[in-house]
N, C-alpha and C. Protein backbone atom coordinates (compact mmCIF):
# COMPACT_ATOMS: atom_id res chain seq x y z
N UNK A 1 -4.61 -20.02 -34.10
CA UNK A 1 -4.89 -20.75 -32.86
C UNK A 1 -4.13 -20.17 -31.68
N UNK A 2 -3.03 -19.42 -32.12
CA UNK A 2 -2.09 -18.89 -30.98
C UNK A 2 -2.94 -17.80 -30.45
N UNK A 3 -3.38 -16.93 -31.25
CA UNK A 3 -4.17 -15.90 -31.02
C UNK A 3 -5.19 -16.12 -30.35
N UNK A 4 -6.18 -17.42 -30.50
CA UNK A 4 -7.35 -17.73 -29.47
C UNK A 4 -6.88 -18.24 -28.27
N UNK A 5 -5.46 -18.71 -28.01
CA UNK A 5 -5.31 -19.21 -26.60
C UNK A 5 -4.63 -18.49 -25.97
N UNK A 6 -4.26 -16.96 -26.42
CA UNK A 6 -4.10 -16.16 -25.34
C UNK A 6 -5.73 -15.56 -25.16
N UNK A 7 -6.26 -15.36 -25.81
CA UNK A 7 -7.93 -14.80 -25.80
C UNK A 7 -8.55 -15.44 -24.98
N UNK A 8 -8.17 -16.66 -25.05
CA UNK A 8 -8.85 -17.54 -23.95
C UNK A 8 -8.89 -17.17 -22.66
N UNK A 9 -10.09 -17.08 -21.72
CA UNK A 9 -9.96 -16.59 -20.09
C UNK A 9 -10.05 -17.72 -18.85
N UNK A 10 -9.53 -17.07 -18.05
CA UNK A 10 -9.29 -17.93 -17.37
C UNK A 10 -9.82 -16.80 -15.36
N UNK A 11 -11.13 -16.90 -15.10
CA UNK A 11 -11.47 -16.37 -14.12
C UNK A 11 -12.42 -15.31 -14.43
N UNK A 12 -12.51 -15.10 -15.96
CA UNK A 12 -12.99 -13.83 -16.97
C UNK A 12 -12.18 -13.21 -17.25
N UNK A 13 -10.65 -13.55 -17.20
CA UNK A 13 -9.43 -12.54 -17.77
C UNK A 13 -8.34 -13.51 -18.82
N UNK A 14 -8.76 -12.76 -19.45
CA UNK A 14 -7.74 -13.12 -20.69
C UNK A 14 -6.53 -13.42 -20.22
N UNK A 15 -5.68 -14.56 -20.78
CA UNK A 15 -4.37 -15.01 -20.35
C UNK A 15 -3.08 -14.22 -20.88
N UNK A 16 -3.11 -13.01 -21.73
CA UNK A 16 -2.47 -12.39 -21.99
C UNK A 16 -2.26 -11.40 -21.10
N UNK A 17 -3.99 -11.04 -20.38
CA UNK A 17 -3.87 -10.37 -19.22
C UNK A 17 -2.88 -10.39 -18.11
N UNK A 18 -3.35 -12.07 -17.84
CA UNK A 18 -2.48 -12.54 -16.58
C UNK A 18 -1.06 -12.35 -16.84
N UNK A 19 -0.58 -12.93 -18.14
CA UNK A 19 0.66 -12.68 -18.45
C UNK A 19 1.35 -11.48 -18.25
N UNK A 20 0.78 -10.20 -18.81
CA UNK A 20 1.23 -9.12 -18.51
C UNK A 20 1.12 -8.71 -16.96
N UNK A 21 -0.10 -8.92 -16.02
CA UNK A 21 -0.06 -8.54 -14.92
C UNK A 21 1.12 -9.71 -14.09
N UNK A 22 1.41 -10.53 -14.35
CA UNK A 22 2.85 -11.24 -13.80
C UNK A 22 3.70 -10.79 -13.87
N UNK A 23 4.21 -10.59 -15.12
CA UNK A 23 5.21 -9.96 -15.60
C UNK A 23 5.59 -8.53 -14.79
N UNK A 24 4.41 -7.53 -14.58
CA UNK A 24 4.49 -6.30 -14.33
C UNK A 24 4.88 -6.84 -12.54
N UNK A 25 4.26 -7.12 -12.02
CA UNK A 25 4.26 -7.93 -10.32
C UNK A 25 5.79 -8.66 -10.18
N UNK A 26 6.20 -8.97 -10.97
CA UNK A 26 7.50 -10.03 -10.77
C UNK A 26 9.01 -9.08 -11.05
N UNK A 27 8.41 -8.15 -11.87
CA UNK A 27 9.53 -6.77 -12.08
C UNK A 27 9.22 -6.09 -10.97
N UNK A 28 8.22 -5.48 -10.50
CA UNK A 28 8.07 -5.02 -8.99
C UNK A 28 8.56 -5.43 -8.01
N UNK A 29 8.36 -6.92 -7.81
CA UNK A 29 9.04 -7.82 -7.02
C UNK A 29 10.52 -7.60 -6.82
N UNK A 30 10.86 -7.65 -8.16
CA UNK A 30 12.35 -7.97 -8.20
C UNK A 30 13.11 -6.73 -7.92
N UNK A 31 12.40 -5.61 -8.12
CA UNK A 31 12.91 -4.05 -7.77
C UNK A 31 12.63 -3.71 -6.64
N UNK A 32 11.54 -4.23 -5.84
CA UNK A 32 12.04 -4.11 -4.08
C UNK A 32 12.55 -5.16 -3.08
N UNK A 33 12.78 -6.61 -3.40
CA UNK A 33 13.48 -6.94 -2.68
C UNK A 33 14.81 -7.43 -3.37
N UNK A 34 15.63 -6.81 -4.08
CA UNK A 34 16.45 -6.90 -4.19
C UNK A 34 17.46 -5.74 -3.18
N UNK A 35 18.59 -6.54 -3.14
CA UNK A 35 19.33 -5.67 -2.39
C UNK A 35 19.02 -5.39 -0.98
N UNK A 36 18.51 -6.49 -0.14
CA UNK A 36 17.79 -5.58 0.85
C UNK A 36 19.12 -5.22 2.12
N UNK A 37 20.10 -5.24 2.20
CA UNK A 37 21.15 -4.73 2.58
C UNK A 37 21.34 -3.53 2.83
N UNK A 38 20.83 -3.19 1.33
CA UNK A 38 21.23 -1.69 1.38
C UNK A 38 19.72 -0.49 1.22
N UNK A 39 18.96 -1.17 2.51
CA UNK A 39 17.56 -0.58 2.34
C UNK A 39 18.11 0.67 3.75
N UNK A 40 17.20 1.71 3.49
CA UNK A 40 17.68 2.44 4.47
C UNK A 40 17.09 2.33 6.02
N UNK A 41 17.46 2.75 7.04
CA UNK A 41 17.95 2.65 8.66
C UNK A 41 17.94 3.65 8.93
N UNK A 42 17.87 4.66 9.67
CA UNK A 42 18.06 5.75 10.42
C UNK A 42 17.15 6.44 11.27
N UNK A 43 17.39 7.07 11.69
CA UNK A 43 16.18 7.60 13.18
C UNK A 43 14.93 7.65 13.01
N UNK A 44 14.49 7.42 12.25
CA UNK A 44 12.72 7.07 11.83
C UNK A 44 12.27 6.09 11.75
N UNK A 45 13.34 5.05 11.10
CA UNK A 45 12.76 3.81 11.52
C UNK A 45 13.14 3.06 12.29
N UNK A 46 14.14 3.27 13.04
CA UNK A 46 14.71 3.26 14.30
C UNK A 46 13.72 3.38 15.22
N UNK A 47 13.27 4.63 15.19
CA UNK A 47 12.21 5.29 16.30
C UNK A 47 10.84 3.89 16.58
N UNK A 48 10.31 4.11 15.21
CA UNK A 48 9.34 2.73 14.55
C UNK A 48 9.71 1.49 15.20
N UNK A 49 10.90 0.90 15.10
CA UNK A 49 11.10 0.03 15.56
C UNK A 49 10.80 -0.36 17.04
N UNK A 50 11.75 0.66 17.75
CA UNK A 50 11.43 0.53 18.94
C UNK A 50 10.14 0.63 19.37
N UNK A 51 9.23 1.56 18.97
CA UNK A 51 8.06 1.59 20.09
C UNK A 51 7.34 0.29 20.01
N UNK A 52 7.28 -0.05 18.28
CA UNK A 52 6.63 -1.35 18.03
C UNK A 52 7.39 -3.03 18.89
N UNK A 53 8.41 -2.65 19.16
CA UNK A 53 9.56 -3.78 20.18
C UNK A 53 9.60 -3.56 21.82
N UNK A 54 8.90 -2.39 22.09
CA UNK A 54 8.38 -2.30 23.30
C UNK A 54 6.98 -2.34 23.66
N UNK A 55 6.22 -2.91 22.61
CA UNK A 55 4.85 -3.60 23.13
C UNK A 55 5.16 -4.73 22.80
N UNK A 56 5.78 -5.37 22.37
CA UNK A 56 6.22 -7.12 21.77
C UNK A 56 7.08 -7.55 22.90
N UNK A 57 7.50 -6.76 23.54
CA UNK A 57 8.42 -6.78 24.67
C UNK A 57 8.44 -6.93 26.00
N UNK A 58 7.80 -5.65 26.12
CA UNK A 58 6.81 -5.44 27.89
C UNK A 58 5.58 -5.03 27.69
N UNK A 59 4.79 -5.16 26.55
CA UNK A 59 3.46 -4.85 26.51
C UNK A 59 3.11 -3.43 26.75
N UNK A 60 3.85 -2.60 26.40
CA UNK A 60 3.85 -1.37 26.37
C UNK A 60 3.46 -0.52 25.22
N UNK A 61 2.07 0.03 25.27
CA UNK A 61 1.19 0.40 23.97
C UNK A 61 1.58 1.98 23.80
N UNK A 62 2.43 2.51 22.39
CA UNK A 62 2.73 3.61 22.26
C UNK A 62 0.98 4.79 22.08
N UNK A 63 1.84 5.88 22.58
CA UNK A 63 0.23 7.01 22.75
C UNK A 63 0.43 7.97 21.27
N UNK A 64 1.72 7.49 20.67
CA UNK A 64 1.90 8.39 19.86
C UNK A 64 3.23 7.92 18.76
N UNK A 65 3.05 8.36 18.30
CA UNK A 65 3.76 7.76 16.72
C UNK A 65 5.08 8.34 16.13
N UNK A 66 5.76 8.68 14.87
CA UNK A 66 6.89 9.55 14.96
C UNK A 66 6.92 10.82 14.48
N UNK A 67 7.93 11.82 15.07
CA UNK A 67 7.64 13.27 15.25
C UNK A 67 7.86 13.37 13.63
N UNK A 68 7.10 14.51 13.58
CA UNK A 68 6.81 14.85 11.89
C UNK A 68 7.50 15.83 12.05
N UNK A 69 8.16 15.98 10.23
CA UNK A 69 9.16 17.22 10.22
C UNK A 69 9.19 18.69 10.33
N UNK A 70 7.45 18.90 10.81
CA UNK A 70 7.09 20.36 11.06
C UNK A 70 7.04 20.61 12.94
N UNK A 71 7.48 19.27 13.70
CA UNK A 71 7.47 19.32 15.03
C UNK A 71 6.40 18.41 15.88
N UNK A 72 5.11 17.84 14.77
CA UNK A 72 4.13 17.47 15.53
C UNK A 72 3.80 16.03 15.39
N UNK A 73 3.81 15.64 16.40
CA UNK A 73 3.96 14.50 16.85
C UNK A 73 2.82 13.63 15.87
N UNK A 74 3.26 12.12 14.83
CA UNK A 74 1.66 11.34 14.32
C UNK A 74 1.24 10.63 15.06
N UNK A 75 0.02 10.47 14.89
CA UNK A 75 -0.49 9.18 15.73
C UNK A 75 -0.19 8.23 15.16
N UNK A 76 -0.45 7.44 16.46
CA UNK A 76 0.66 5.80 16.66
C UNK A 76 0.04 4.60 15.66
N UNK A 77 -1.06 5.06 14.81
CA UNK A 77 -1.65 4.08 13.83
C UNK A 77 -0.73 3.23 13.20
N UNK A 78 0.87 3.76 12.42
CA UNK A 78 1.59 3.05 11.97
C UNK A 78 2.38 2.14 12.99
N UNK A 79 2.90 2.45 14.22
CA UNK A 79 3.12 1.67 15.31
C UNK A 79 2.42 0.82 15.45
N UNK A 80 1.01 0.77 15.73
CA UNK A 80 -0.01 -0.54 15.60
C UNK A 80 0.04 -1.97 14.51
N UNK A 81 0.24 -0.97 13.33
CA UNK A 81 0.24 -1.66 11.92
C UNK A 81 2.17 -2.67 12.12
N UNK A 82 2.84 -1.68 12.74
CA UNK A 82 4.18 -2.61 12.59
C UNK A 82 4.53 -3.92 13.86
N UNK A 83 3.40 -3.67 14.93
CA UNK A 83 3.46 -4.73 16.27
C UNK A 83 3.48 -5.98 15.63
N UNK A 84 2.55 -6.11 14.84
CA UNK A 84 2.18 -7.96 14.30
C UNK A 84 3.25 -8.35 13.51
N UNK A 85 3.98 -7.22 12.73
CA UNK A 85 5.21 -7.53 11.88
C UNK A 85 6.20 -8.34 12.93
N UNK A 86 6.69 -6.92 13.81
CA UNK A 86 7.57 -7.19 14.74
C UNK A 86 7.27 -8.41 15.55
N UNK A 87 6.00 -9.25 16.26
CA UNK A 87 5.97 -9.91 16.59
C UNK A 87 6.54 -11.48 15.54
N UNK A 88 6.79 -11.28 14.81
CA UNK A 88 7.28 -12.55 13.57
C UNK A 88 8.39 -12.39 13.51
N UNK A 89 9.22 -10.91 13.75
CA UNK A 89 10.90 -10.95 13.96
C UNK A 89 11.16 -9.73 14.04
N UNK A 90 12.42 -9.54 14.21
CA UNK A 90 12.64 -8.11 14.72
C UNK A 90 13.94 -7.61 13.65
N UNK A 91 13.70 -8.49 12.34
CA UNK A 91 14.97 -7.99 11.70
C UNK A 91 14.54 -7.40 10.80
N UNK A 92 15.29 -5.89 10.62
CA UNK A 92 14.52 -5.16 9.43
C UNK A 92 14.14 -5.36 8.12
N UNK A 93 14.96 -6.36 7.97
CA UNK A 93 14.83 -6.94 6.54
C UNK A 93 13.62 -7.96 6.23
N UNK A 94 13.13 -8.38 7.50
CA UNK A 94 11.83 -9.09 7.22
C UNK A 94 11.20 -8.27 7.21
N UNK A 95 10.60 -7.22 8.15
CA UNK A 95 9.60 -6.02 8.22
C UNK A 95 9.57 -5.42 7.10
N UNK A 96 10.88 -5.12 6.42
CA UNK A 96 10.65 -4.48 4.75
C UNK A 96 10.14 -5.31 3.90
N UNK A 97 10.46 -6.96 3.78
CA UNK A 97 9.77 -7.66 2.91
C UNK A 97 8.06 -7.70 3.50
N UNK A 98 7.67 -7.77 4.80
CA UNK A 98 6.03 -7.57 4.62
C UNK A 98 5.70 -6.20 3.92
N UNK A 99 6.03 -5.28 4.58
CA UNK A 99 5.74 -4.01 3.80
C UNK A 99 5.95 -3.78 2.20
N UNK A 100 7.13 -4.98 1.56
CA UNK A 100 7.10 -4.76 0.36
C UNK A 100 5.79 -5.20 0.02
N UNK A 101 5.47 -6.62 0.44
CA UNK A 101 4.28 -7.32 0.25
C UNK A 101 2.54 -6.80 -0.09
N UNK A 102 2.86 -5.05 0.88
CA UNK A 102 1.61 -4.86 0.84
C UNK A 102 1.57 -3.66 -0.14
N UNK A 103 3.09 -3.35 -0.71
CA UNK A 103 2.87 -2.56 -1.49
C UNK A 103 2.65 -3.26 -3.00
N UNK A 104 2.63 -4.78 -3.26
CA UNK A 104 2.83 -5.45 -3.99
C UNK A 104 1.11 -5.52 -4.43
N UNK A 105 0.72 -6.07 -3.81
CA UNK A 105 -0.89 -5.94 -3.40
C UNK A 105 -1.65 -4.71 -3.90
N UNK A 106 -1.30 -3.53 -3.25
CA UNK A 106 -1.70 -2.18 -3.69
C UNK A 106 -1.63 -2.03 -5.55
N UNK A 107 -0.15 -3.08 -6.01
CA UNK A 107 -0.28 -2.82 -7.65
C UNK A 107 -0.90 -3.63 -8.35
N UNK A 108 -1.18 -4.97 -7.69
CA UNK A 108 -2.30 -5.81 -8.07
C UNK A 108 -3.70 -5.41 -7.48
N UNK A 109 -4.21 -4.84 -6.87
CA UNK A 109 -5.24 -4.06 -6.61
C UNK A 109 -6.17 -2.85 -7.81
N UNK A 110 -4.46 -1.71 -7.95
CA UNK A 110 -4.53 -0.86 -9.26
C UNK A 110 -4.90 -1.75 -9.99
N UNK A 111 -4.44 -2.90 -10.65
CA UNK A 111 -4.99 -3.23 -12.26
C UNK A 111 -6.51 -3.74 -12.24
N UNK A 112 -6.81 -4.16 -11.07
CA UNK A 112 -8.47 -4.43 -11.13
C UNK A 112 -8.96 -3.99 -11.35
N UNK A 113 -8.32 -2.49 -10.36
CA UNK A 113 -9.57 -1.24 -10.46
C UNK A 113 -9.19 -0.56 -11.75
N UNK A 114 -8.64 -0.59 -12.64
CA UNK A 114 -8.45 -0.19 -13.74
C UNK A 114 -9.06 -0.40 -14.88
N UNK A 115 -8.78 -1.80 -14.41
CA UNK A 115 -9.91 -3.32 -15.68
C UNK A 115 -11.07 -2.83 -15.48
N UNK A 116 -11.46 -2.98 -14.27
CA UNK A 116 -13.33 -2.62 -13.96
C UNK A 116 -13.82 -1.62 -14.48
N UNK A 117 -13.40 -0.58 -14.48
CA UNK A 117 -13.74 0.67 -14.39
C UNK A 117 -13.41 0.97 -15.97
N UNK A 118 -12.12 0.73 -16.49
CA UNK A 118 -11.89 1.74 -17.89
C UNK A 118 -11.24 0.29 -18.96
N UNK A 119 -10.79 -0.53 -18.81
CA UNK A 119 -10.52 -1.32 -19.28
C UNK A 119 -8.96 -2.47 -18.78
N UNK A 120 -8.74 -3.26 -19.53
CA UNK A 120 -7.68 -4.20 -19.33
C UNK A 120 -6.15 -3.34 -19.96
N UNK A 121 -6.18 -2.74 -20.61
CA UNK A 121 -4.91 -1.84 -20.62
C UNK A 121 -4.83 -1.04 -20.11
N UNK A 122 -5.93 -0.18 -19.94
CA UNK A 122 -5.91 1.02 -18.82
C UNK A 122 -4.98 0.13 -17.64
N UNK A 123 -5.86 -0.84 -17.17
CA UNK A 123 -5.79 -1.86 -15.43
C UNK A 123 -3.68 -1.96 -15.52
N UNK A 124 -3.69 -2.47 -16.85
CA UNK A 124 -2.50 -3.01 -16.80
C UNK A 124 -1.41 -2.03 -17.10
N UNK A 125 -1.91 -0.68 -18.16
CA UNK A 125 -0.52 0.44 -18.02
C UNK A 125 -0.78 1.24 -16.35
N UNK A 126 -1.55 1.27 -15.58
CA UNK A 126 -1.85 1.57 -14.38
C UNK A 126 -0.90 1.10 -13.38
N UNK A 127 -1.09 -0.38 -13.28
CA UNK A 127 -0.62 -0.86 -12.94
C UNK A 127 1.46 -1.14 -12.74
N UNK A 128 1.55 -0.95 -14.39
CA UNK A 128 3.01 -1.27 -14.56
C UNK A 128 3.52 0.29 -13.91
N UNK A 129 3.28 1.60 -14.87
CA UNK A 129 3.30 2.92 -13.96
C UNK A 129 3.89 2.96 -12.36
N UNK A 130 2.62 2.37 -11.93
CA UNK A 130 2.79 2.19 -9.89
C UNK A 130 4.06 1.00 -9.90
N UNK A 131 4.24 0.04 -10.36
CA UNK A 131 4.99 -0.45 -10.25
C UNK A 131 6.33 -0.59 -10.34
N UNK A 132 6.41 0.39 -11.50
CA UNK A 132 8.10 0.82 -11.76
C UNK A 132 8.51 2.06 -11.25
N UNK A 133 7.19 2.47 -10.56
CA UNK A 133 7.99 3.96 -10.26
C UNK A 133 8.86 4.14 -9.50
N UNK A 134 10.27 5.05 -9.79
CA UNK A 134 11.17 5.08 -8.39
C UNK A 134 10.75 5.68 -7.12
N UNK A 135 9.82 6.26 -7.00
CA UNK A 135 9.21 6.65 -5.69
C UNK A 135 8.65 5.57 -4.87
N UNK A 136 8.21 5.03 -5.42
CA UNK A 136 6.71 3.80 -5.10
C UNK A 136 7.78 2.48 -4.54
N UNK A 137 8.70 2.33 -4.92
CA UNK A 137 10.06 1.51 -5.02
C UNK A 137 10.75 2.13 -3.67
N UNK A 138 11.12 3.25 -3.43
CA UNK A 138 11.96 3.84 -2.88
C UNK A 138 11.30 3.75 -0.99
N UNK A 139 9.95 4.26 -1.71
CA UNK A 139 9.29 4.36 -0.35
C UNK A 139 8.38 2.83 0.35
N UNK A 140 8.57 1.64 -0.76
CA UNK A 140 8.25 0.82 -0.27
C UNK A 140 9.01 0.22 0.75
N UNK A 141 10.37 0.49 0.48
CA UNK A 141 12.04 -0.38 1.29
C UNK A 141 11.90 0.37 2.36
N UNK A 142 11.33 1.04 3.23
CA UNK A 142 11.93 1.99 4.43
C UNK A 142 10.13 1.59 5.52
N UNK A 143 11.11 1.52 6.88
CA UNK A 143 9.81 1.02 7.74
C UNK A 143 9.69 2.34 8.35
N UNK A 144 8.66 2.73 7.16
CA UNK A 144 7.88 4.36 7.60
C UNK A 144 6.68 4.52 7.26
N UNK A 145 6.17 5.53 7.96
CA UNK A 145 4.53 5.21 7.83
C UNK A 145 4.01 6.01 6.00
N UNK A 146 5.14 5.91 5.66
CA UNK A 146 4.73 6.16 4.33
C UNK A 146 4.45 4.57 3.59
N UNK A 147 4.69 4.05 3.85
CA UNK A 147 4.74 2.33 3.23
C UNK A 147 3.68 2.18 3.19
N UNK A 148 2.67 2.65 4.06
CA UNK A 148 1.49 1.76 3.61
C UNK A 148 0.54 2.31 3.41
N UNK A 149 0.71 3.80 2.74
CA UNK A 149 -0.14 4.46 1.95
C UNK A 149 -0.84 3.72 0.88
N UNK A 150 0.56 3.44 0.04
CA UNK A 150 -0.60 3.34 -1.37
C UNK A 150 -1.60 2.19 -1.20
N UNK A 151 -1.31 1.07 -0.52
CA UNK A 151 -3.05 0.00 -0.38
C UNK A 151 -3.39 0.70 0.12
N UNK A 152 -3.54 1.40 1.16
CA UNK A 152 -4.84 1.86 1.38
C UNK A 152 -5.65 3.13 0.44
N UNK A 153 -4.56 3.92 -0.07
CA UNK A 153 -4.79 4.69 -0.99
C UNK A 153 -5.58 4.49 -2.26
N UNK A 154 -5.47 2.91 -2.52
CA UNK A 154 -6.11 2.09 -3.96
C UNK A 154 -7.52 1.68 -2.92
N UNK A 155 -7.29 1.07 -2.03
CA UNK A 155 -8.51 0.74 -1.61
C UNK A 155 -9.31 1.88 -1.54
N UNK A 156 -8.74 3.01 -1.09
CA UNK A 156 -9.63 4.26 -0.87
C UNK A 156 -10.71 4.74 -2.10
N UNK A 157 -9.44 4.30 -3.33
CA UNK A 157 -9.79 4.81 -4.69
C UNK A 157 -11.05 4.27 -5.00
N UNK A 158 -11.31 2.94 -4.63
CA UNK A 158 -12.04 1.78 -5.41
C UNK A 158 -13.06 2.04 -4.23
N UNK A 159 -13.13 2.54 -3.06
CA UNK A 159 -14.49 2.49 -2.37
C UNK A 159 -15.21 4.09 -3.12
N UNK A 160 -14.50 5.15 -3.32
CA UNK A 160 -14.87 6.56 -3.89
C UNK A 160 -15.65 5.70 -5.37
N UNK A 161 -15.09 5.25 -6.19
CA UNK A 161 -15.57 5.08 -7.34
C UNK A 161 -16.70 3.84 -6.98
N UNK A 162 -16.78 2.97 -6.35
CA UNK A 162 -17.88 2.28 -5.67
C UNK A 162 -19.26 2.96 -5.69
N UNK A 163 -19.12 4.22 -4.76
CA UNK A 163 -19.94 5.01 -4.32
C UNK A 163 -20.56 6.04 -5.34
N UNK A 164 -19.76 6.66 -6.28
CA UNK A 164 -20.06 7.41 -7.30
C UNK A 164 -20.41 6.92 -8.51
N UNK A 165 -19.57 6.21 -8.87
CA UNK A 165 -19.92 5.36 -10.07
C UNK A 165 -21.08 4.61 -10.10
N UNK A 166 -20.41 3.35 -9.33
CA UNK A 166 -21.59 2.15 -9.24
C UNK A 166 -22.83 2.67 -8.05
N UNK A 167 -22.66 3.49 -7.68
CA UNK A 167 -23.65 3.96 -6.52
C UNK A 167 -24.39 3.16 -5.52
N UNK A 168 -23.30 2.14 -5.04
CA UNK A 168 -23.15 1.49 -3.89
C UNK A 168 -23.62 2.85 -2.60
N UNK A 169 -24.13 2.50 -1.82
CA UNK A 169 -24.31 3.72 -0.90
C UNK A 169 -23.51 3.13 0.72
N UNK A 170 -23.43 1.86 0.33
CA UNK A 170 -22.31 1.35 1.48
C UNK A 170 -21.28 1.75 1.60
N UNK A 171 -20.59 1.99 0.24
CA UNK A 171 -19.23 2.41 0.22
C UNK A 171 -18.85 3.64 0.84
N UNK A 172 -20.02 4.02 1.41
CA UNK A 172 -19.47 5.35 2.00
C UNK A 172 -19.22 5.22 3.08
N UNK A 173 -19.00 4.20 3.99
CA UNK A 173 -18.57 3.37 5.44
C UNK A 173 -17.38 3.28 4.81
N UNK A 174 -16.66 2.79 3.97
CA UNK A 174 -15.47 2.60 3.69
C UNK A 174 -14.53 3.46 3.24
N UNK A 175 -15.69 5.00 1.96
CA UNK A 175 -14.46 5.72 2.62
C UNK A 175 -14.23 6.56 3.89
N UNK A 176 -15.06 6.29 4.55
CA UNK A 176 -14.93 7.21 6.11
C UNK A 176 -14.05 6.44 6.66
N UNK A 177 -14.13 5.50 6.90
CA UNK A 177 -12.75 4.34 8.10
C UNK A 177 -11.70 4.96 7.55
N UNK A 178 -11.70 4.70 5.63
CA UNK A 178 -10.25 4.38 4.72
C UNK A 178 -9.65 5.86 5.22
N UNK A 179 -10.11 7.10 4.95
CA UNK A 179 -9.98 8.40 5.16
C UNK A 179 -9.72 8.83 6.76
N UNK A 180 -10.50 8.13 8.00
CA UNK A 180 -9.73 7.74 8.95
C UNK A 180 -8.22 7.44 9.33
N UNK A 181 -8.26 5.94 8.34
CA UNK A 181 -7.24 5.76 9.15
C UNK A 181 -6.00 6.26 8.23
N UNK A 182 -6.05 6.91 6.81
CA UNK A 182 -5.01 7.76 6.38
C UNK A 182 -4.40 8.61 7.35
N UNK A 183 -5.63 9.55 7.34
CA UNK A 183 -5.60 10.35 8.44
C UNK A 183 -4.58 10.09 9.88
N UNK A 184 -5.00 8.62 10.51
CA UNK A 184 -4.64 8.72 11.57
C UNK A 184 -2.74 7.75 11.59
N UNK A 185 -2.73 7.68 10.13
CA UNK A 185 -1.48 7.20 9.90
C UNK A 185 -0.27 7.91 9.29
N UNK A 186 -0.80 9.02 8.82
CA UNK A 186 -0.27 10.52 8.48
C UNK A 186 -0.91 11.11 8.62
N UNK A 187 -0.29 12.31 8.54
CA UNK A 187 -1.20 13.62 8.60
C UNK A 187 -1.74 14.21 6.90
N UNK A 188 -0.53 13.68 6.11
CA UNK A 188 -1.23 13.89 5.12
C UNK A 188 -2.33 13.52 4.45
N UNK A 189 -2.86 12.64 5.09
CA UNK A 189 -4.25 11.88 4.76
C UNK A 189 -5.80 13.04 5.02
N UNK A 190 -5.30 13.97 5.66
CA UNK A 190 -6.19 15.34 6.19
C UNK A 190 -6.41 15.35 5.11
N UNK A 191 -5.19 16.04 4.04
CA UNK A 191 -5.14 16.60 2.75
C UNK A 191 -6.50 15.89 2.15
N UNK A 192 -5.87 14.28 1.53
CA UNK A 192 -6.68 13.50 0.96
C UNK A 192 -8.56 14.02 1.70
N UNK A 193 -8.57 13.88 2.60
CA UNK A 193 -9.88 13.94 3.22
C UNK A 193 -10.46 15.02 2.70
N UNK A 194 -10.00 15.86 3.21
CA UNK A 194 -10.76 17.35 2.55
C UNK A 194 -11.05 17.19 1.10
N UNK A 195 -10.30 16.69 0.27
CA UNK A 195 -10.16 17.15 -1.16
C UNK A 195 -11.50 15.65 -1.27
N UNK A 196 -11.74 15.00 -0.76
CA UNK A 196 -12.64 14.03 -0.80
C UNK A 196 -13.96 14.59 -0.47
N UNK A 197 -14.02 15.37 1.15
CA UNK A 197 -15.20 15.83 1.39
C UNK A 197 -15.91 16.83 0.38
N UNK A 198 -15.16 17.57 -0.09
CA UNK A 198 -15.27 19.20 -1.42
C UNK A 198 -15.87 18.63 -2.45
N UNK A 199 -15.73 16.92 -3.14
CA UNK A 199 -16.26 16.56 -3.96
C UNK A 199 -17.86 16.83 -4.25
């Protein structure tokens, strides 16, 4: 009987499911906002800060974003993305907990698209993977326009396999924006694009 009431579903997902995808989300949790003291600060997100505190401020809309380490200036897409933060407070430690938030999302995102596509352990070792990784961790704590790669990166994933797989022909509006606004939130999102268009 123990065995049928984890079998049992609840939304169409098994409660063992849920269990494990909690579990995996609540260790994530607990590995980026812990400590937030000692999250890092320095001239990048400094930079971030300010431009996003001078449209919250004097309404002053940045034309351009922060200088990249080859000299060239990103566009201000991640500045945009941090105004609505900054408008709720201006202390870094809240801005890192939204940004943890959406990297939280991005690993509950992975296990869907995992489930759907290849199965419920696939969804869920997928999932735990993105979630414990020290990169994924590392780069969630810092208000840089690396933070909010990976949702959009999963969303990106799940509109490509939309389109190919399930052969949705809509989804190809979504990955043009998604591939957009990589693009216009790093530069490394070019990368992603190309290696998307070549497909």
């Amino acid at each position: 009987t123990g065995t049928r009431a984890w079998e049992s579903k609840w939304l169409g997902v098994a409660l063992w499911e849920w269990a494990g995808l909690v579990l995996i989300v609540a260790v994530g949790a607990w590995l980026r906002f812990s400590n937030l003291g000692l999250i890092e600060f320095k001239g990048d997100e400094a930079t971030a800060a300010e431009l996003a505190l001078r449209f919250v401020r004097d309404g002053v809309l940045p034309k351009a974003g922060l200088m990249s380490s080859v000299g060239v200036t990103n566009p201000p897409m991640f500045i945009y993305l941090l105004i609505p933060m900054f408008a709720i407070s201006s202390d870094p430690q809240v801005i890192t907990c939204l940004l943890v938030l959406q990297g939280l999302a991005a690993v509950v995102l992975c296990w869907y698209i995992g489930r759907k596509y290849i199965g419920p352990v696939a969804g869920l070792t997928a999932a735990a993977l993105f979630s414990f990784s020290p990169w994924a961790v590392f780069y969630s704590r810092k208000i840089w326009a690396i933070d909010v790669e990976p949702l959009w990166m999963v969303l990106l994933l799940w509109s490509v396999l939309s389109l190919v797989i399930d052969k949705k022909a809509k989804a190809i509006f979504w990955v043009a924006l998604l591939c957009l606004c990589l693009c216009q939130n790093h530069y490394a999102g070019c990368a992603l694009t190309g290696a998307i268009v070549g497909m």
